[in-house]
N, C-alpha and C. Protein backbone atom coordinates (compact mmCIF):
# COMPACT_ATOMS: atom_id res chain seq x y z
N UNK A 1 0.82 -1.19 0.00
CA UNK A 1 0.00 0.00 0.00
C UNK A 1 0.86 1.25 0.00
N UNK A 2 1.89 1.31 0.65
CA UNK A 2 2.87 2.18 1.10
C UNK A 2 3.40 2.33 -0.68
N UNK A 3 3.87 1.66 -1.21
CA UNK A 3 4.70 1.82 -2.35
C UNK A 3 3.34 2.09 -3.43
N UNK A 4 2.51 1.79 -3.42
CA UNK A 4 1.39 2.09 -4.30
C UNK A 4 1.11 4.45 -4.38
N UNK A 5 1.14 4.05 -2.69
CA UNK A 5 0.83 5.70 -2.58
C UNK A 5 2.43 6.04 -3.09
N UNK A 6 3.58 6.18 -2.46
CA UNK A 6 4.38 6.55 -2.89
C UNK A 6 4.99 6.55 -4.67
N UNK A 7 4.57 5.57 -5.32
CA UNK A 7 4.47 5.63 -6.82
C UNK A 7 3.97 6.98 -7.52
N UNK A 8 2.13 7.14 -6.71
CA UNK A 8 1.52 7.58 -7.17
C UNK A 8 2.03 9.23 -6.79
N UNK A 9 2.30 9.24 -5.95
CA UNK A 9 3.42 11.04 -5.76
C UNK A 9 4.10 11.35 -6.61
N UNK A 10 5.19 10.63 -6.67
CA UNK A 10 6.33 10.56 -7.96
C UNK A 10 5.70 10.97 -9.23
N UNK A 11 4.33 10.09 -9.34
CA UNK A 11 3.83 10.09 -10.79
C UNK A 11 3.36 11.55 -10.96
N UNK A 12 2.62 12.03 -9.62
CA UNK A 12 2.25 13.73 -9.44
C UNK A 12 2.99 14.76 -10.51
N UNK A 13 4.56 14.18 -8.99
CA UNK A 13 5.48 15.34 -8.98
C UNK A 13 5.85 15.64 -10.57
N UNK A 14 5.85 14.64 -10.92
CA UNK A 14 6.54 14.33 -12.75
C UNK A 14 5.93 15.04 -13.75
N UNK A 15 4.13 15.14 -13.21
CA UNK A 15 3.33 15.58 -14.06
C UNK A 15 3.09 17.08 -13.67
N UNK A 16 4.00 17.42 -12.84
CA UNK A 16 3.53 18.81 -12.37
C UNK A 16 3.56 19.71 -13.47
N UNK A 17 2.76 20.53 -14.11
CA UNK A 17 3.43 21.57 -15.22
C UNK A 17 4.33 22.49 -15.08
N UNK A 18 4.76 22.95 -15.94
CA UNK A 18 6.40 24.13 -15.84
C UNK A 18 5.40 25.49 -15.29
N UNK A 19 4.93 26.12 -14.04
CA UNK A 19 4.36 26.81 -13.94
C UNK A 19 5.40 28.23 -14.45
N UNK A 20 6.45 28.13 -14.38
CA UNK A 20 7.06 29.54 -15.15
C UNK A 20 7.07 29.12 -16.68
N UNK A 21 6.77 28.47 -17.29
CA UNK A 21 6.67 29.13 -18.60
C UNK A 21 5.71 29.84 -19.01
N UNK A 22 6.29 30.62 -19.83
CA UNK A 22 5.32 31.48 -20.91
C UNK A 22 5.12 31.24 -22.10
N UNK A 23 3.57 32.10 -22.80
CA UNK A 23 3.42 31.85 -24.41
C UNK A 23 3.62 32.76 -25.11
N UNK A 24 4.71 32.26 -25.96
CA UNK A 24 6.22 33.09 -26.88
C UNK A 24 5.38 33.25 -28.28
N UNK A 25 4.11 32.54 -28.51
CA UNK A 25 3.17 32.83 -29.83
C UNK A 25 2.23 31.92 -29.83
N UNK A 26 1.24 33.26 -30.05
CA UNK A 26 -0.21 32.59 -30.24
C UNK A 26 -1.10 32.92 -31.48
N UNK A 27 -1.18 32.56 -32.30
CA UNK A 27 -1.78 33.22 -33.93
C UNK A 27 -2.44 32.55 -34.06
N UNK A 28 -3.83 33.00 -33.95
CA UNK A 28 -5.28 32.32 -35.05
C UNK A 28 -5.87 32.94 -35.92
N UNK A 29 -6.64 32.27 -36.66
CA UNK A 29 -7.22 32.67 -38.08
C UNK A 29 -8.27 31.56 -37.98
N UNK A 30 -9.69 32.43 -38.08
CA UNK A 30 -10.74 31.31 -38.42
C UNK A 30 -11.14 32.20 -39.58
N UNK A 31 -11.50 31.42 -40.85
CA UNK A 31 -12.44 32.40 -41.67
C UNK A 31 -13.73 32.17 -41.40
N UNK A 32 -14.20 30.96 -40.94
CA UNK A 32 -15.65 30.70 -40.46
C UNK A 32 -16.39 29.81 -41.95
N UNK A 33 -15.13 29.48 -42.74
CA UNK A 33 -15.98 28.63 -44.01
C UNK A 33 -15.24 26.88 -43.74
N UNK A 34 -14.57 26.75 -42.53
CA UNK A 34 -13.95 25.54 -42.70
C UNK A 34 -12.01 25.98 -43.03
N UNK A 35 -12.05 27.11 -43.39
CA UNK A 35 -10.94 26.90 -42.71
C UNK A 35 -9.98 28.01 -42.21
N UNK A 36 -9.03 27.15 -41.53
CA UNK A 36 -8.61 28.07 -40.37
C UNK A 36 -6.80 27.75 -39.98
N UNK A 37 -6.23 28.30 -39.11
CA UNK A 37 -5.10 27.78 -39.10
C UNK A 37 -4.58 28.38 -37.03
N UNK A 38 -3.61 27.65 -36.89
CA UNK A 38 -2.95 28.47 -35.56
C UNK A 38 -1.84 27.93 -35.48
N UNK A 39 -0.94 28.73 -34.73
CA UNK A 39 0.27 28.21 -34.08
C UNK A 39 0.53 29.07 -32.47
N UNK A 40 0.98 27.92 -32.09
CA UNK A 40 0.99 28.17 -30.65
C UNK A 40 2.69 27.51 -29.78
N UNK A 41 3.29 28.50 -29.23
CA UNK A 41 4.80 27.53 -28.86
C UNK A 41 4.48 28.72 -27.45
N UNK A 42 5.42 27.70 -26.48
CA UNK A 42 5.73 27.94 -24.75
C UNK A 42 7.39 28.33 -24.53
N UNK A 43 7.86 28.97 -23.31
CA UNK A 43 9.06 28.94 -23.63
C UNK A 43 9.37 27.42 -22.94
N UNK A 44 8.48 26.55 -22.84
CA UNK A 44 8.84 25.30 -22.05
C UNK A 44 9.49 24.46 -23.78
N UNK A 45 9.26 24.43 -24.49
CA UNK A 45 9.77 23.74 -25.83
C UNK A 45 8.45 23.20 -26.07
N UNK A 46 7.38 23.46 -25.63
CA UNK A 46 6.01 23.13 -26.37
C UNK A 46 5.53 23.81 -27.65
N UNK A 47 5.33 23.06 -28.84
CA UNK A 47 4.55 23.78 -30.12
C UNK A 47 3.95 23.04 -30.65
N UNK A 48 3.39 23.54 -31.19
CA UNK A 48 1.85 23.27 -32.06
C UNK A 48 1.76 23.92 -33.30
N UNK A 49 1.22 23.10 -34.37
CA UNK A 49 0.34 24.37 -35.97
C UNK A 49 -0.40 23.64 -36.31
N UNK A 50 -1.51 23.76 -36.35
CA UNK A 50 -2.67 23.08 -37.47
C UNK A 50 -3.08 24.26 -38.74
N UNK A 51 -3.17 23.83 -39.32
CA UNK A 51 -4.41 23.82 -40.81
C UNK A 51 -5.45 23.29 -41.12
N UNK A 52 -6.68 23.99 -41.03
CA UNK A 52 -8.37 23.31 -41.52
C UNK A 52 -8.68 23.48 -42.49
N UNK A 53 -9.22 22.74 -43.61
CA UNK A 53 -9.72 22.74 -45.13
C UNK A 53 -10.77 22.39 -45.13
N UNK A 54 -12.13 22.81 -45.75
CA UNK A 54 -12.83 21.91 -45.66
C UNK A 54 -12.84 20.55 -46.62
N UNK A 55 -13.27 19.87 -46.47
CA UNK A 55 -12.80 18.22 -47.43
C UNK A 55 -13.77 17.99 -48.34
N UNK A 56 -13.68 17.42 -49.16
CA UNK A 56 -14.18 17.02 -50.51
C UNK A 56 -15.92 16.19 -50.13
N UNK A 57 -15.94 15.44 -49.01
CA UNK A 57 -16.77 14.76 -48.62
C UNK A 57 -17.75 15.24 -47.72
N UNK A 58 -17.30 16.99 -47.02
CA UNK A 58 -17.94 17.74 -45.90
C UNK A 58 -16.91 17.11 -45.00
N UNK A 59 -16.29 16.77 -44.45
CA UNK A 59 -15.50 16.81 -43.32
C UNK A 59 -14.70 17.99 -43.26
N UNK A 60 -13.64 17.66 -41.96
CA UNK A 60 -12.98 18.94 -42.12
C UNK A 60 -11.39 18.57 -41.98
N UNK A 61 -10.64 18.51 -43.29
CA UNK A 61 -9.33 18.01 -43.28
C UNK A 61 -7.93 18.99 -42.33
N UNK A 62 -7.22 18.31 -41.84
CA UNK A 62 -6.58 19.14 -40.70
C UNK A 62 -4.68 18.34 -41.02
N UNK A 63 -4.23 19.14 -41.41
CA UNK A 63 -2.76 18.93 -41.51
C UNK A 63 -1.77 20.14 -40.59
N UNK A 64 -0.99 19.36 -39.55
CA UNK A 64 -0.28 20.04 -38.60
C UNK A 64 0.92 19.52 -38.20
N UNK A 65 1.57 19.92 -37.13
CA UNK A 65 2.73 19.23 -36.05
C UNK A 65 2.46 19.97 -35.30
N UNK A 66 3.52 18.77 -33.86
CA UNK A 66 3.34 19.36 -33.00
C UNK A 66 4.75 18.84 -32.33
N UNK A 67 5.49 19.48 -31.44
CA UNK A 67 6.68 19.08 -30.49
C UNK A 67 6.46 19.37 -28.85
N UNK A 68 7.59 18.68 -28.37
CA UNK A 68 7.83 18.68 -27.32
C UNK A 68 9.07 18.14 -26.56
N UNK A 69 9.30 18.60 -25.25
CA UNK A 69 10.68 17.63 -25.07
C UNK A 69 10.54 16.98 -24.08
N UNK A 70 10.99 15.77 -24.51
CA UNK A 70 10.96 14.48 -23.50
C UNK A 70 11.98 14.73 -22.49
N UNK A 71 11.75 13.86 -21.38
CA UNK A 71 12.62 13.78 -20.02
C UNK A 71 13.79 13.59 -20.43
N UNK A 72 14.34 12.75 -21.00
CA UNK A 72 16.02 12.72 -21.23
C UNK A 72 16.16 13.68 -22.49
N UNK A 73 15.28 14.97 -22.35
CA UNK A 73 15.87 16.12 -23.15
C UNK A 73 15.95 16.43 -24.19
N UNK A 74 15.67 15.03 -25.18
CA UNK A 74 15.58 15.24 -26.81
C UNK A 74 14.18 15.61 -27.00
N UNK A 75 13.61 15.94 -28.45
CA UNK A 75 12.61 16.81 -28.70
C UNK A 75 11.74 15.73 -29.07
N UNK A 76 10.62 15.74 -28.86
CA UNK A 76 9.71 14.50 -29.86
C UNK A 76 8.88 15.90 -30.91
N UNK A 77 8.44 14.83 -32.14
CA UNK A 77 8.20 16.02 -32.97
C UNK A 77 7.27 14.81 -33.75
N UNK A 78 5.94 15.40 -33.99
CA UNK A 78 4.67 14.41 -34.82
C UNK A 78 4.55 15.55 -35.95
N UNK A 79 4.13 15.08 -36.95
CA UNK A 79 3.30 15.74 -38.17
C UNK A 79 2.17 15.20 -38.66
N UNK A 80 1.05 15.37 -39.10
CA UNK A 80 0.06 14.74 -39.05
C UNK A 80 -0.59 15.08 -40.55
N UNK A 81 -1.82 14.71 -40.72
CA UNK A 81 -2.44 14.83 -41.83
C UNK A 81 -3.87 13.74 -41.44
N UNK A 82 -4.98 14.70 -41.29
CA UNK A 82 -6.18 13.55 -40.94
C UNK A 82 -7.30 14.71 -42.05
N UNK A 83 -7.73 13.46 -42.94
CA UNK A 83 -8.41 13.62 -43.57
C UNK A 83 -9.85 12.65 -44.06
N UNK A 84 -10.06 12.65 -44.88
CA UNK A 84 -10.90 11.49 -45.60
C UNK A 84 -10.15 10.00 -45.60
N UNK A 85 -8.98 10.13 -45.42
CA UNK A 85 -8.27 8.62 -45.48
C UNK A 85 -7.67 8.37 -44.00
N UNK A 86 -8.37 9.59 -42.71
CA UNK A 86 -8.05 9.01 -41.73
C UNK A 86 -6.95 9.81 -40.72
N UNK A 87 -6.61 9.35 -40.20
CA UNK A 87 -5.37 9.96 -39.39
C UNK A 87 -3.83 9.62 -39.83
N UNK A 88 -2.81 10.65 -39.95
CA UNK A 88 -2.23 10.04 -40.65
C UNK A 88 -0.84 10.52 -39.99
N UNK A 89 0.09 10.18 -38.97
CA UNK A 89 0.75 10.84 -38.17
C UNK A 89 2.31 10.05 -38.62
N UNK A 90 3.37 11.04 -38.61
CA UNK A 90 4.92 10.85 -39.28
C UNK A 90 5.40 11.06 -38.20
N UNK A 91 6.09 10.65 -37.87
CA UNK A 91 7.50 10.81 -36.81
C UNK A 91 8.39 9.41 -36.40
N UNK A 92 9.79 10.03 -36.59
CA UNK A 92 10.61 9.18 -36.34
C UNK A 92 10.69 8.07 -34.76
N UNK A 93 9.92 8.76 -33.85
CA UNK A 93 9.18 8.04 -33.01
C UNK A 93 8.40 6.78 -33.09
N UNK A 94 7.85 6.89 -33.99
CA UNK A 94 6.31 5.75 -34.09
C UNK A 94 7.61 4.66 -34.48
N UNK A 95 6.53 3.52 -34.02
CA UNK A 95 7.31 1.88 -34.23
C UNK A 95 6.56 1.81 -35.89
N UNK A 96 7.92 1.15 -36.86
CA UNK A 96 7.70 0.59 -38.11
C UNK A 96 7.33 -0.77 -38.12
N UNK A 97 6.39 -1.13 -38.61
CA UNK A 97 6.30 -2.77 -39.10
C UNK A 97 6.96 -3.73 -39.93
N UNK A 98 6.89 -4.44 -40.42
CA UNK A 98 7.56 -5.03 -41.46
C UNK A 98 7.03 -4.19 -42.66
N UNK A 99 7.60 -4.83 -43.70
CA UNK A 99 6.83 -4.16 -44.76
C UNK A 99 5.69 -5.38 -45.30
N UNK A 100 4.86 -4.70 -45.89
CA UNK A 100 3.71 -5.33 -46.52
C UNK A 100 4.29 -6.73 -47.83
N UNK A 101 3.67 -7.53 -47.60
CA UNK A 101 3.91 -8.67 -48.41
C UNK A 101 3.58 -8.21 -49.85
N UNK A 102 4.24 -8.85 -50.58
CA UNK A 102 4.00 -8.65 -52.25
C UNK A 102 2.98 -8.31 -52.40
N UNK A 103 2.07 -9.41 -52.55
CA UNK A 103 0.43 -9.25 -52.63
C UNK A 103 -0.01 -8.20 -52.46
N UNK A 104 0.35 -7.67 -50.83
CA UNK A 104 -0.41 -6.55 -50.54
C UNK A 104 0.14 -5.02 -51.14
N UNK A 105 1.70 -5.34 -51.61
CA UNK A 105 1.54 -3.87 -51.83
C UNK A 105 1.43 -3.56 -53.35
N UNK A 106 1.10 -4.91 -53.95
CA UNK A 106 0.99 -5.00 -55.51
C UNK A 106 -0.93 -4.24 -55.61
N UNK A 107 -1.72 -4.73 -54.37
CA UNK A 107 -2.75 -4.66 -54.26
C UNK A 107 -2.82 -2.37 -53.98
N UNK A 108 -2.08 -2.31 -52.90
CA UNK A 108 -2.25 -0.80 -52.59
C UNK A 108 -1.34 -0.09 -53.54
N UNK A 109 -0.89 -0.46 -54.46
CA UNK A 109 -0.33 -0.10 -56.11
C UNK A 109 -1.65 0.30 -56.70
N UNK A 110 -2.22 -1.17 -56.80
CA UNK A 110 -3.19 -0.67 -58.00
C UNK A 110 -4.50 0.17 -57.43
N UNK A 111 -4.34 0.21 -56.28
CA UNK A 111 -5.61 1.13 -55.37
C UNK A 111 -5.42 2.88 -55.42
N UNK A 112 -3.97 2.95 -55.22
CA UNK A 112 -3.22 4.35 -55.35
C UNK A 112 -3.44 4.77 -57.47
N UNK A 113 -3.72 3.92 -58.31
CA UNK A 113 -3.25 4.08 -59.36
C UNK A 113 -5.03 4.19 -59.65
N UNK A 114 -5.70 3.58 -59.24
CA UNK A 114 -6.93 3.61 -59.49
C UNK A 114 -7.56 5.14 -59.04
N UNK A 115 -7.27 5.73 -58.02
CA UNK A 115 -7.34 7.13 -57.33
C UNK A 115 -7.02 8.02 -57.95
N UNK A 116 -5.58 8.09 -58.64
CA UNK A 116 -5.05 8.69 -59.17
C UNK A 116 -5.65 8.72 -60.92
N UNK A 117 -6.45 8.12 -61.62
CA UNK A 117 -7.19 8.26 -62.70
C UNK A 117 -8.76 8.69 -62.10
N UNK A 118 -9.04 9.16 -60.97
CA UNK A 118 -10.17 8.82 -60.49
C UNK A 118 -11.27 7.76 -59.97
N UNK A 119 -10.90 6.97 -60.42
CA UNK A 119 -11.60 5.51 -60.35
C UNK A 119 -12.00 5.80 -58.89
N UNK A 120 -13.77 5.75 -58.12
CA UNK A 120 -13.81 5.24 -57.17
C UNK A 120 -14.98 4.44 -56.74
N UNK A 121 -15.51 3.75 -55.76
CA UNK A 121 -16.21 2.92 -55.75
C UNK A 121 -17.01 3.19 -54.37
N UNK A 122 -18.80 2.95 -55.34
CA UNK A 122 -19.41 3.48 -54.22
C UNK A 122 -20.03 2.78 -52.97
N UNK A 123 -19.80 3.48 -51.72
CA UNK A 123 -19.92 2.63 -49.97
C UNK A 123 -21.24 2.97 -49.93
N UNK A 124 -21.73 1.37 -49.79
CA UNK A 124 -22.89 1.09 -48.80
C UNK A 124 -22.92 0.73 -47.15
């Protein structure tokens, strides 16, 4: 019980926020038609930018990054892209898989090639 509570302090103290930092930039832009943009950075090494479009389908497509710095001091850094095909996040962080078997990437060949002439197919 003792080491349970004491964990859970540590875990506190860790999460405490940088109460002296400040915000070094804050810029928004809504046009109010879908799209919009901001960027936002701390002097803690926190930043942020998104971009809103509206999307082809009525959604609302959003391409950004964002950083930060991890405990042993190096920076983590995401870029993103979520649209009609989903969420779609880059960084040298994320775990790689194998690569896709023949089949499959002979298959997301001809899916990318089909898109790319327009070809699409309609969801029930």
């Amino acid at each position: 019980m003792k080491l349970t509570i004491f964990v859970c302090l540590v875990a506190l103290a860790a999460a405490v926020p940088d109460k002296d930092a400040t915000i070094l930039l804050d810029e928004r832009s809504d046009q109010g038609d879908g799209n919009f943009r901001y960027e936002f950075e701390t002097s803690n090494g926190i930043y942020t930018q998104k971009t809103g479009t509206p999307g082809s389908e009525g959604q609302s497509n959003h391409q950004g990054a964002f950083r930060f710095t991890l405990e042993d001091g190096t920076i983590a850094e995401v870029s993103y892209i979520a649209d009609e095909y989903g969420y779609q996040p880059s960084s040298d962080l994320l775990p790689v898989g194998p690569p896709a078997p023949p089949h499959v990437q002979r298959l997301l060949d001809i899916a990318a090639q089909q898109r790319a002439q327009g070809i699409t197919f309609e969801r029930k």
